[in-house]
PDB file of N, CA and C in Angstrom:
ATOM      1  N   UNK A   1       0.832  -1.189   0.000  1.00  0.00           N
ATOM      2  CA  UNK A   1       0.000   0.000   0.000  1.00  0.00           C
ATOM      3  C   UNK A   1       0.874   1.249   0.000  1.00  0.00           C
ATOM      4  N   UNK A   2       0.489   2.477  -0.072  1.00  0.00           N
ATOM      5  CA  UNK A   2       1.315   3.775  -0.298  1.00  0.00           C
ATOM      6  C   UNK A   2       0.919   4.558   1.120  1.00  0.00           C
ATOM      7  N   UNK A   3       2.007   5.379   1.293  1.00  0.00           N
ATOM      8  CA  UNK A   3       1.817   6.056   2.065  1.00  0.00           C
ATOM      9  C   UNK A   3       0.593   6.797   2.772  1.00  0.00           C
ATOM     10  N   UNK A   4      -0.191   7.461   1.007  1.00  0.00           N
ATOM     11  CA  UNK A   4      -1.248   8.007   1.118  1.00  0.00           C
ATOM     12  C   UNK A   4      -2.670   7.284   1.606  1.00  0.00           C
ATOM     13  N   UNK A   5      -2.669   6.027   1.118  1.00  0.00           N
ATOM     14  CA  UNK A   5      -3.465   4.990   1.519  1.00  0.00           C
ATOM     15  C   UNK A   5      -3.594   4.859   3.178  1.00  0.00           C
ATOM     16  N   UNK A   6      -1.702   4.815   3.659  1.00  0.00           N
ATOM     17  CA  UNK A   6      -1.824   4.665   5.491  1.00  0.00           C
ATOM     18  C   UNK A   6      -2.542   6.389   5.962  1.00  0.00           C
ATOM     19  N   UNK A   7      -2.141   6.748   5.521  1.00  0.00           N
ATOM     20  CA  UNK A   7      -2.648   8.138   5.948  1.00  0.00           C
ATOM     21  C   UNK A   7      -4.027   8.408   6.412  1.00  0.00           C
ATOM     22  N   UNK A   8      -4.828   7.974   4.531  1.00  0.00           N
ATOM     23  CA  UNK A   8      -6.168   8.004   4.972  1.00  0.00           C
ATOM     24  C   UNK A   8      -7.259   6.807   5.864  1.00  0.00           C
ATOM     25  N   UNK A   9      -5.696   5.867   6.294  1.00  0.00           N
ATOM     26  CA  UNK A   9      -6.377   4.871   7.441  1.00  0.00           C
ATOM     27  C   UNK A   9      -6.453   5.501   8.740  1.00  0.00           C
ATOM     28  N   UNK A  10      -5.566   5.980   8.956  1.00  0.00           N
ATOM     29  CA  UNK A  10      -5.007   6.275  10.367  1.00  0.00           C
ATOM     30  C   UNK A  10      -5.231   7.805  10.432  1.00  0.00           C
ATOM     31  N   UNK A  11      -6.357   8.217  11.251  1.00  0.00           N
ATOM     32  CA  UNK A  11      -6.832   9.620  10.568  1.00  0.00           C
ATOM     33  C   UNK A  11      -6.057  10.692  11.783  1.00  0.00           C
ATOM     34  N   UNK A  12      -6.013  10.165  13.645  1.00  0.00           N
ATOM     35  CA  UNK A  12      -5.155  11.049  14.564  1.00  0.00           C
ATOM     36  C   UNK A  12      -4.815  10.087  15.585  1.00  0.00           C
ATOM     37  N   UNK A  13      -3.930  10.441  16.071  1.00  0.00           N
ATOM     38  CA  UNK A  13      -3.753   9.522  17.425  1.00  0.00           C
ATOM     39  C   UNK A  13      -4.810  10.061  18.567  1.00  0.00           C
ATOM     40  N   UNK A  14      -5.268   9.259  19.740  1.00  0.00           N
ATOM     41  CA  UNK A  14      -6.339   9.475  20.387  1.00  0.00           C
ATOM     42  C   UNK A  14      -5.712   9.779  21.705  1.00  0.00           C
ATOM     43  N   UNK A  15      -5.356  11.103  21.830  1.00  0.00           N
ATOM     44  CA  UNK A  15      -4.814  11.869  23.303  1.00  0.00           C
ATOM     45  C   UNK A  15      -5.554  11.337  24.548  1.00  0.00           C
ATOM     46  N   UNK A  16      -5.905  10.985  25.190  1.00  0.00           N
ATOM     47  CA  UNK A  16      -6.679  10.837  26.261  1.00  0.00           C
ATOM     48  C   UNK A  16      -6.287   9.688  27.627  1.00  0.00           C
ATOM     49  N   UNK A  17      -6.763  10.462  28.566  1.00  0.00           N
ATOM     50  CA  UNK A  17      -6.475  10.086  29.442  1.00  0.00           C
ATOM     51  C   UNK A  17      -6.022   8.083  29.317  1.00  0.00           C
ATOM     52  N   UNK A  18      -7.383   7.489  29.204  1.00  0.00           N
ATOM     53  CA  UNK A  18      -7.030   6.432  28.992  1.00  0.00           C
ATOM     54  C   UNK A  18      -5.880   5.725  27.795  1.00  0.00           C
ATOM     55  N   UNK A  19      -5.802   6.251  26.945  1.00  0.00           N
ATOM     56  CA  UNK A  19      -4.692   6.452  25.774  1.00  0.00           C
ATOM     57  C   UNK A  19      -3.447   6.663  26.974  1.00  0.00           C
ATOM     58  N   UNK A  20      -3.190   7.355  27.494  1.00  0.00           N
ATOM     59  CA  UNK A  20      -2.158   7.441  28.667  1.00  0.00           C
ATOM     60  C   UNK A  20      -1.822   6.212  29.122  1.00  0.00           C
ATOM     61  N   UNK A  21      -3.470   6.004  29.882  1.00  0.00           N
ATOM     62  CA  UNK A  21      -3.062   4.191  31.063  1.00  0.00           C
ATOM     63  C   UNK A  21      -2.786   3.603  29.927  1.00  0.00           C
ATOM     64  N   UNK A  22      -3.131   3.042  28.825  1.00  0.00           N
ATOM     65  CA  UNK A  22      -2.803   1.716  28.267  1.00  0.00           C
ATOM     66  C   UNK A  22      -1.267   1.678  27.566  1.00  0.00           C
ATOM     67  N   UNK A  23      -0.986   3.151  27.125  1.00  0.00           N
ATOM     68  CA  UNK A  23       0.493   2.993  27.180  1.00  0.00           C
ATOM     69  C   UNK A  23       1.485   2.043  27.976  1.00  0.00           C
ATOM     70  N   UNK A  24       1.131   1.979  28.811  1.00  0.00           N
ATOM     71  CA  UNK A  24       1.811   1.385  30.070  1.00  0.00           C
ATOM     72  C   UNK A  24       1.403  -0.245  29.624  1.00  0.00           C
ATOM     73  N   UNK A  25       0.768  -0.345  28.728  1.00  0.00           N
ATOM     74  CA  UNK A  25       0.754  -1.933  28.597  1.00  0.00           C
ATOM     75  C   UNK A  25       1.303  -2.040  27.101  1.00  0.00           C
ATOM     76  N   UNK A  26       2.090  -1.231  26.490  1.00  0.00           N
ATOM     77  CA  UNK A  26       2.460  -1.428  25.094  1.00  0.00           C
ATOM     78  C   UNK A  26       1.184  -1.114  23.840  1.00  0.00           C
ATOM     79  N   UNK A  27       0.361  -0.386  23.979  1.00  0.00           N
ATOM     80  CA  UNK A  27      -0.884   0.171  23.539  1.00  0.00           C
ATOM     81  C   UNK A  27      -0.551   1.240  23.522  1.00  0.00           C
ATOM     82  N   UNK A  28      -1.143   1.788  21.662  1.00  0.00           N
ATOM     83  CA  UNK A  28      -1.224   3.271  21.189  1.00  0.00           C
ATOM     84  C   UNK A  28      -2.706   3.000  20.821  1.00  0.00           C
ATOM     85  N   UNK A  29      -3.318   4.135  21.241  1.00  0.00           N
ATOM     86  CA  UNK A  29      -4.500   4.289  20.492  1.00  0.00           C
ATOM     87  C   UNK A  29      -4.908   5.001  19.218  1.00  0.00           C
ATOM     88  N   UNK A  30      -5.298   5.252  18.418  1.00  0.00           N
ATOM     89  CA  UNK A  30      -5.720   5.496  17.172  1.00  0.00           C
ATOM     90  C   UNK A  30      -7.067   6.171  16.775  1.00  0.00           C
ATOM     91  N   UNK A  31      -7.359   7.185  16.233  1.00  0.00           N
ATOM     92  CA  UNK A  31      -9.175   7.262  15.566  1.00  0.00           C
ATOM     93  C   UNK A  31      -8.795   7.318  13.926  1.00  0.00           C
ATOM     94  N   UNK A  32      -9.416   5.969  13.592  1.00  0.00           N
ATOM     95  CA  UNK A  32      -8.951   5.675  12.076  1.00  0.00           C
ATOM     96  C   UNK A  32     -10.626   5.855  11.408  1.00  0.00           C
ATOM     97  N   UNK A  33     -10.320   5.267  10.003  1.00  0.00           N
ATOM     98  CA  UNK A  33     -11.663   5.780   8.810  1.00  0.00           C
ATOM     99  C   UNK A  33     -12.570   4.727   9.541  1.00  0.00           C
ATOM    100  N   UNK A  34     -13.975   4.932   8.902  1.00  0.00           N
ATOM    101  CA  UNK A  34     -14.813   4.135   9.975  1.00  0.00           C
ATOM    102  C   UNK A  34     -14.879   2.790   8.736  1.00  0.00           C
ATOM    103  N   UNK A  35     -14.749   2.942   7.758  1.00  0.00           N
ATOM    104  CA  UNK A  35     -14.428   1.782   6.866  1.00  0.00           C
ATOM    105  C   UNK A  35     -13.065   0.782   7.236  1.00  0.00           C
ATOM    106  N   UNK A  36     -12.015   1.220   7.696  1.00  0.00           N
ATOM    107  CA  UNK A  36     -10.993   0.490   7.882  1.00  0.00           C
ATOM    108  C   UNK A  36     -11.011  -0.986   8.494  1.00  0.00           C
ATOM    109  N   UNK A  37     -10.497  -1.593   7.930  1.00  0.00           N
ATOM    110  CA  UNK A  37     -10.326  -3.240   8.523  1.00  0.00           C
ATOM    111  C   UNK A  37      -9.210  -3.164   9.775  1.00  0.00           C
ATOM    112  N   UNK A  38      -9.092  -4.073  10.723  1.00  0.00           N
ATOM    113  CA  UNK A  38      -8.402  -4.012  11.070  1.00  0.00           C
ATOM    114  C   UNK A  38      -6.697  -5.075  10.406  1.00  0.00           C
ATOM    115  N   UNK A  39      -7.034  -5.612   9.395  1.00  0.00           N
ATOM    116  CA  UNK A  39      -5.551  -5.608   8.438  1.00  0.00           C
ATOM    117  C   UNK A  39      -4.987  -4.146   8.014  1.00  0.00           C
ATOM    118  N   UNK A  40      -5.932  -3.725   7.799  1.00  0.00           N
ATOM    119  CA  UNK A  40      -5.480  -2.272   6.871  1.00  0.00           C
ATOM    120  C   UNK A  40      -4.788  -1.384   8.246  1.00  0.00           C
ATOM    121  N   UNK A  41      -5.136  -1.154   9.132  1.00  0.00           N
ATOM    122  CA  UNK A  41      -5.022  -0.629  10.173  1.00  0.00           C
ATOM    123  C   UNK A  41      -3.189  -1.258  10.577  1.00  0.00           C
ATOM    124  N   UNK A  42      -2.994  -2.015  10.897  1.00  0.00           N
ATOM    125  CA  UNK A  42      -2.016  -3.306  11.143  1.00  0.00           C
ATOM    126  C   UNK A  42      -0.765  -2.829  10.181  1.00  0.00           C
ATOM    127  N   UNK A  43      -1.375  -2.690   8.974  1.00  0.00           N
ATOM    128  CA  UNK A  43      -0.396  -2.659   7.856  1.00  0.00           C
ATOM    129  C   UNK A  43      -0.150  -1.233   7.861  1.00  0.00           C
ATOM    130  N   UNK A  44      -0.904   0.175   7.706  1.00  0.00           N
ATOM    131  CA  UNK A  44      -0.662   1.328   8.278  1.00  0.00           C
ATOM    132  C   UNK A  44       0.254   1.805   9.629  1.00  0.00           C
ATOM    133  N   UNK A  45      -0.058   1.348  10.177  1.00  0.00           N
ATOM    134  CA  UNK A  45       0.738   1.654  11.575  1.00  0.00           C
ATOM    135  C   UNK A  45       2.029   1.075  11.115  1.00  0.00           C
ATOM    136  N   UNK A  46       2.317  -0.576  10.866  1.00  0.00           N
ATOM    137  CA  UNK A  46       3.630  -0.761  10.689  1.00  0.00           C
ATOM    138  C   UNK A  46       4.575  -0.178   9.517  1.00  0.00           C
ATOM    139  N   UNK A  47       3.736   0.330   8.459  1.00  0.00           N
ATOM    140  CA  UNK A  47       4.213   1.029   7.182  1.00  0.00           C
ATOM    141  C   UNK A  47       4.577   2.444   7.487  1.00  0.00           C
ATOM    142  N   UNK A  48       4.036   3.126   8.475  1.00  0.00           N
ATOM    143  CA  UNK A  48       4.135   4.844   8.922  1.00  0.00           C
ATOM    144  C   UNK A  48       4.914   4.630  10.012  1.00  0.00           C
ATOM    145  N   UNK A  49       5.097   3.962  11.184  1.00  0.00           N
ATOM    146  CA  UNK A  49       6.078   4.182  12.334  1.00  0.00           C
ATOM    147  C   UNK A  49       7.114   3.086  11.945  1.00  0.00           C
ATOM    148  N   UNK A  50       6.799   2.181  11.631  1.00  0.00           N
ATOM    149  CA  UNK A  50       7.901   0.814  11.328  1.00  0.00           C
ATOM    150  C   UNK A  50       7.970   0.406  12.562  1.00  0.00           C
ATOM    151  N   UNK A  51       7.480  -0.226  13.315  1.00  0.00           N
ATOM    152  CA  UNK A  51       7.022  -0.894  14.238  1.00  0.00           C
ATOM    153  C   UNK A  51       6.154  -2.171  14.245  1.00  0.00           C
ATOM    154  N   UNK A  52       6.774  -2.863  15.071  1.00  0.00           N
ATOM    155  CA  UNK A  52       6.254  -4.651  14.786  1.00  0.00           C
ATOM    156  C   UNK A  52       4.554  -4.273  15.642  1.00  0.00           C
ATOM    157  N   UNK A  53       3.538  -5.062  14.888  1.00  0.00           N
ATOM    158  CA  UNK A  53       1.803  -4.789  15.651  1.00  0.00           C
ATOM    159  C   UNK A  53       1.547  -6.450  16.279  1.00  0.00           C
ATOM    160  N   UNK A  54       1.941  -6.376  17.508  1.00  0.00           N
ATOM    161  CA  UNK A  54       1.022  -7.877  17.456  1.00  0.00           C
ATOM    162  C   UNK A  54      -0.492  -7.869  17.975  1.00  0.00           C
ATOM    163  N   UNK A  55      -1.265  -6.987  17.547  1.00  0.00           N
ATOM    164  CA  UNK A  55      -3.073  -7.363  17.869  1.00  0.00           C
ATOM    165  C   UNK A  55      -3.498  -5.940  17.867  1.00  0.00           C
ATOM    166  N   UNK A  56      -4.510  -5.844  17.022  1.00  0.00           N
ATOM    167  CA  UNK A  56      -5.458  -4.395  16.686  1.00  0.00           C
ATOM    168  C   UNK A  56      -6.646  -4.996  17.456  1.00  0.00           C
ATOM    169  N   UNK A  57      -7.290  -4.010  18.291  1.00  0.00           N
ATOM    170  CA  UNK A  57      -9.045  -4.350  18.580  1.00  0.00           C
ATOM    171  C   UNK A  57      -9.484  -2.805  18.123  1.00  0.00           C
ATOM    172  N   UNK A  58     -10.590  -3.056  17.929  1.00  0.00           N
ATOM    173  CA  UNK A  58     -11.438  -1.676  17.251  1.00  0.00           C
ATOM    174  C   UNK A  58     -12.514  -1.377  18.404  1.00  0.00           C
ATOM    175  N   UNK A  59     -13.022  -0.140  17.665  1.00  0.00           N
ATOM    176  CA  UNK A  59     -14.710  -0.331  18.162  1.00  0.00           C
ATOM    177  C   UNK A  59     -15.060   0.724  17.694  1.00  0.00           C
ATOM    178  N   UNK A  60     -16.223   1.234  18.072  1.00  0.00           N
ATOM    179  CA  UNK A  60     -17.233   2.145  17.507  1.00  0.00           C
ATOM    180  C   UNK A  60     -17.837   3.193  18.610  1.00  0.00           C
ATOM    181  N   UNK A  61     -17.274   4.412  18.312  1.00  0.00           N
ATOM    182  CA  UNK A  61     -18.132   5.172  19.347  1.00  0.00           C
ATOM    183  C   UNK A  61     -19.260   5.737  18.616  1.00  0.00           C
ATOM    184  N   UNK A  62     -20.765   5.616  18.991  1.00  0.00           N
ATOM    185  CA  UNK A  62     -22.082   6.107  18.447  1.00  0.00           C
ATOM    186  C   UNK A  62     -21.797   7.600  18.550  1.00  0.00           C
ATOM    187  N   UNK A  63     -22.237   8.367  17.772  1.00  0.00           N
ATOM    188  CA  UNK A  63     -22.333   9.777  18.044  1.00  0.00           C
ATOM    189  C   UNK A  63     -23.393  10.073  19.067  1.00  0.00           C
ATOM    190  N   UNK A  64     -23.370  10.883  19.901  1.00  0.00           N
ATOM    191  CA  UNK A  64     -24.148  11.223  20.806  1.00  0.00           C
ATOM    192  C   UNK A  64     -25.172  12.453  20.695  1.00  0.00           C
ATOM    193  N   UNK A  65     -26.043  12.935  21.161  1.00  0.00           N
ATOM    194  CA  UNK A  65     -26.885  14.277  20.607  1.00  0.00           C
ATOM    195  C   UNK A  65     -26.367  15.178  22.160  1.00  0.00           C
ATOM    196  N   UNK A  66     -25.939  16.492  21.426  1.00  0.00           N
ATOM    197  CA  UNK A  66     -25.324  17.367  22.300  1.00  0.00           C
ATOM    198  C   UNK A  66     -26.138  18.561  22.150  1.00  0.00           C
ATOM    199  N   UNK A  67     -26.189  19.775  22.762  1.00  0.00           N
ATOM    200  CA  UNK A  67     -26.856  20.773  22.793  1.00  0.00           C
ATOM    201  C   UNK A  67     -25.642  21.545  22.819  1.00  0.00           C
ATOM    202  N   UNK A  68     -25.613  22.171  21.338  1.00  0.00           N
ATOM    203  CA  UNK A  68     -25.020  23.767  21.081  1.00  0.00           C
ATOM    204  C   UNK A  68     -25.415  24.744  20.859  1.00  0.00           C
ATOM    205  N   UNK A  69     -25.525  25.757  21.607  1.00  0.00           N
ATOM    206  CA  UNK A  69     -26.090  27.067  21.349  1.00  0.00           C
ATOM    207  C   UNK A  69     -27.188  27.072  21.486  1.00  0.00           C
ATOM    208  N   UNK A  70     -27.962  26.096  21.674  1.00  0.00           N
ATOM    209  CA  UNK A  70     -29.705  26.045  22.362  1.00  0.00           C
ATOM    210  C   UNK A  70     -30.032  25.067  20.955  1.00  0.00           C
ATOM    211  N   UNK A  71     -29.354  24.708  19.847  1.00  0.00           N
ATOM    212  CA  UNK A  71     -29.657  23.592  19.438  1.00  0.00           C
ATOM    213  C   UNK A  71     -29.211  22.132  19.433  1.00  0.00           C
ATOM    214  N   UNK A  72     -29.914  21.337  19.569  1.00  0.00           N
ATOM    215  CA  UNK A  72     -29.483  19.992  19.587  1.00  0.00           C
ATOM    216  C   UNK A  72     -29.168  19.461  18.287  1.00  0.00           C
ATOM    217  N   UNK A  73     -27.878  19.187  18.219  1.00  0.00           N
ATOM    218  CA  UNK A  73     -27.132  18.397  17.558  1.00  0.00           C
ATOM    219  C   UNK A  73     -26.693  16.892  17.823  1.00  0.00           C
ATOM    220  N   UNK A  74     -26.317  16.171  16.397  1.00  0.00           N
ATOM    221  CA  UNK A  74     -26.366  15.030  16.305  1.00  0.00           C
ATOM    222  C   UNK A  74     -25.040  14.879  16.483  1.00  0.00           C
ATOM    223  N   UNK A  75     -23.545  14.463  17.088  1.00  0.00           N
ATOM    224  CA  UNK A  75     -22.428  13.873  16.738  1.00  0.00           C
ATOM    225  C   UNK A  75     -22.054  13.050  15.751  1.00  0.00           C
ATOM    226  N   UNK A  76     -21.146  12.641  14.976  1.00  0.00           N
ATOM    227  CA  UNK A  76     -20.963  11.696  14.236  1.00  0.00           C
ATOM    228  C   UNK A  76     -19.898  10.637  14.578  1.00  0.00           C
ATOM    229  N   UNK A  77     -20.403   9.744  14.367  1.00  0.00           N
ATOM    230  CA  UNK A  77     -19.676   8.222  15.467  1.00  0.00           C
ATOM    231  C   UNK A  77     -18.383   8.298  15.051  1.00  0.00           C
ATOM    232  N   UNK A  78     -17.707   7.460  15.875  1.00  0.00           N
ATOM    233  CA  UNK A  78     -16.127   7.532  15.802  1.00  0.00           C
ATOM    234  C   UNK A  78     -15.787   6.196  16.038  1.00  0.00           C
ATOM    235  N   UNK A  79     -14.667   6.026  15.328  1.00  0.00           N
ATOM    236  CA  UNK A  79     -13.944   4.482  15.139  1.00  0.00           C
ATOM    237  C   UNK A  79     -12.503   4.775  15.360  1.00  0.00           C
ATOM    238  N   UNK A  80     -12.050   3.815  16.462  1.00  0.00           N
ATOM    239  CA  UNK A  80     -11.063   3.762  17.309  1.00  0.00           C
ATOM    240  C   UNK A  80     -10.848   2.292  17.347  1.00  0.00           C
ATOM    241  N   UNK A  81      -8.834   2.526  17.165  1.00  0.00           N
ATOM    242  CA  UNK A  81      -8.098   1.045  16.976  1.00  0.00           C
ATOM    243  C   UNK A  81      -7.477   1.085  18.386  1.00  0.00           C
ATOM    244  N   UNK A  82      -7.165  -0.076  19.382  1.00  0.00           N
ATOM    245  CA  UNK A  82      -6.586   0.269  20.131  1.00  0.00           C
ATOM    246  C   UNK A  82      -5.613  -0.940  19.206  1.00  0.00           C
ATOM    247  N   UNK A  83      -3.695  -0.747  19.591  1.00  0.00           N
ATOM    248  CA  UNK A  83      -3.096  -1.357  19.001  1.00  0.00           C
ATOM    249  C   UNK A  83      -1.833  -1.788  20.117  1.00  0.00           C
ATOM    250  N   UNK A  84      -1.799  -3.082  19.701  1.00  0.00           N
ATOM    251  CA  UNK A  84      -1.040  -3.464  20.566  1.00  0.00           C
ATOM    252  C   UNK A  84       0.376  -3.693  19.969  1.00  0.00           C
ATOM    253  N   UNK A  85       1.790  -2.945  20.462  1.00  0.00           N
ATOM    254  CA  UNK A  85       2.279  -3.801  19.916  1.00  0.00           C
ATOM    255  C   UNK A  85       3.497  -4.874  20.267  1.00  0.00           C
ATOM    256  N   UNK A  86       4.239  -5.025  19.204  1.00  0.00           N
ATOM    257  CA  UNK A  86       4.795  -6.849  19.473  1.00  0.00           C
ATOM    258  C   UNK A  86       5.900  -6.050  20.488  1.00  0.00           C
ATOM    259  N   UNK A  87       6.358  -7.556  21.506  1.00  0.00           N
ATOM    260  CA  UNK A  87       7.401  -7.074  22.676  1.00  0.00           C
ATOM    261  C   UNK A  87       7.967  -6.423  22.235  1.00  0.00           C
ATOM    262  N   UNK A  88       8.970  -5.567  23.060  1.00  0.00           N
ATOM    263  CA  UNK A  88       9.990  -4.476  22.576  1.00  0.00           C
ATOM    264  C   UNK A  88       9.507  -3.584  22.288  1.00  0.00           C
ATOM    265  N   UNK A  89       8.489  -3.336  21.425  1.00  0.00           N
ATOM    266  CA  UNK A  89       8.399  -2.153  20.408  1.00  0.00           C
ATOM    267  C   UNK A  89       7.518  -0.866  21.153  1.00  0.00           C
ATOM    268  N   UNK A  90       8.156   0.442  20.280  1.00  0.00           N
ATOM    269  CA  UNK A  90       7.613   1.558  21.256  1.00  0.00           C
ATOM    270  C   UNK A  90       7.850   2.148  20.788  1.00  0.00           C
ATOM    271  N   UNK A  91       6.518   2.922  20.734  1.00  0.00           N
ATOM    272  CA  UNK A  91       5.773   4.240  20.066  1.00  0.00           C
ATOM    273  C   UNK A  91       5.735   5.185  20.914  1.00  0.00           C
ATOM    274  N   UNK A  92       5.525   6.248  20.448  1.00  0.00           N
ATOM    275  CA  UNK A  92       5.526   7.710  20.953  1.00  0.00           C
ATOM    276  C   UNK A  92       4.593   8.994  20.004  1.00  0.00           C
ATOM    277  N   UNK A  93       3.429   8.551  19.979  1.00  0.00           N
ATOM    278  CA  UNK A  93       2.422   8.919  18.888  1.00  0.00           C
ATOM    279  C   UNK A  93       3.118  10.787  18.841  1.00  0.00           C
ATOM    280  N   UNK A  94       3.546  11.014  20.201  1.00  0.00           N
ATOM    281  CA  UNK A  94       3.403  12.753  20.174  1.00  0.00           C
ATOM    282  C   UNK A  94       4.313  13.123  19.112  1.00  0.00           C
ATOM    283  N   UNK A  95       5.646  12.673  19.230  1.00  0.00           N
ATOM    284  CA  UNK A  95       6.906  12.689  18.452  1.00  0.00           C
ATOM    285  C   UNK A  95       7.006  12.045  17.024  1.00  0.00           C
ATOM    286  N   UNK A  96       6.055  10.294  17.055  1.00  0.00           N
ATOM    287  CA  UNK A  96       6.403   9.570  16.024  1.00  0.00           C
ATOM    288  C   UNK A  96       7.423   8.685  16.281  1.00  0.00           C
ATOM    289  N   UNK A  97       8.261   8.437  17.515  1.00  0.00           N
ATOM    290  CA  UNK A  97       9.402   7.865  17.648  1.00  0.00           C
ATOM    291  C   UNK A  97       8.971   6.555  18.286  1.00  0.00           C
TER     292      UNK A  97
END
């Protein structure tokens, strides 16, 4: 696959608190395309950081209805890889390293 291809898999890394704790277990988190497989995902990450993946889990966050400005709005769902990877290996989503 091409660069541009990982790109439009892997859309930001997912800052958050819990993104923090699971670091600590060899886990980067991810918010990728909501089409993405998790091969495609697998093959992105190791093609853009060069880093060994041993296990992607996904999931789906529903968009939620929020109130802005006195109207209620719809969110639009979000798809998140958590990625594990193989011993040794270590990421640093902030840097890339």
């Amino acid at each position: 696959m091409s660069k541009e291809k990982f790109y439009n898999t892997i859309i930001s890394p997912a800052i958050t608190e819990k993104g923090t704790m699971v670091s600590a277990s060899n886990q980067v988190v991810f918010n990728v395309a909501p089409n993405a497989t998790k091969t495609e995902i697998k093959a992105a990450v190791e093609g853009l950081f060069g880093v060994k993946v041993a296990s992607v889990n996904t999931l789906v966050r529903k968009g939620k209805l929020k109130a802005f400005k006195g109207r209620r709005v719809l969110l639009s769902d979000k798809k998140k890889a958590y990625v594990t990877l193989a011993e040794g290996g270590r990421l640093d989503v902030t840097t890339g390293l």
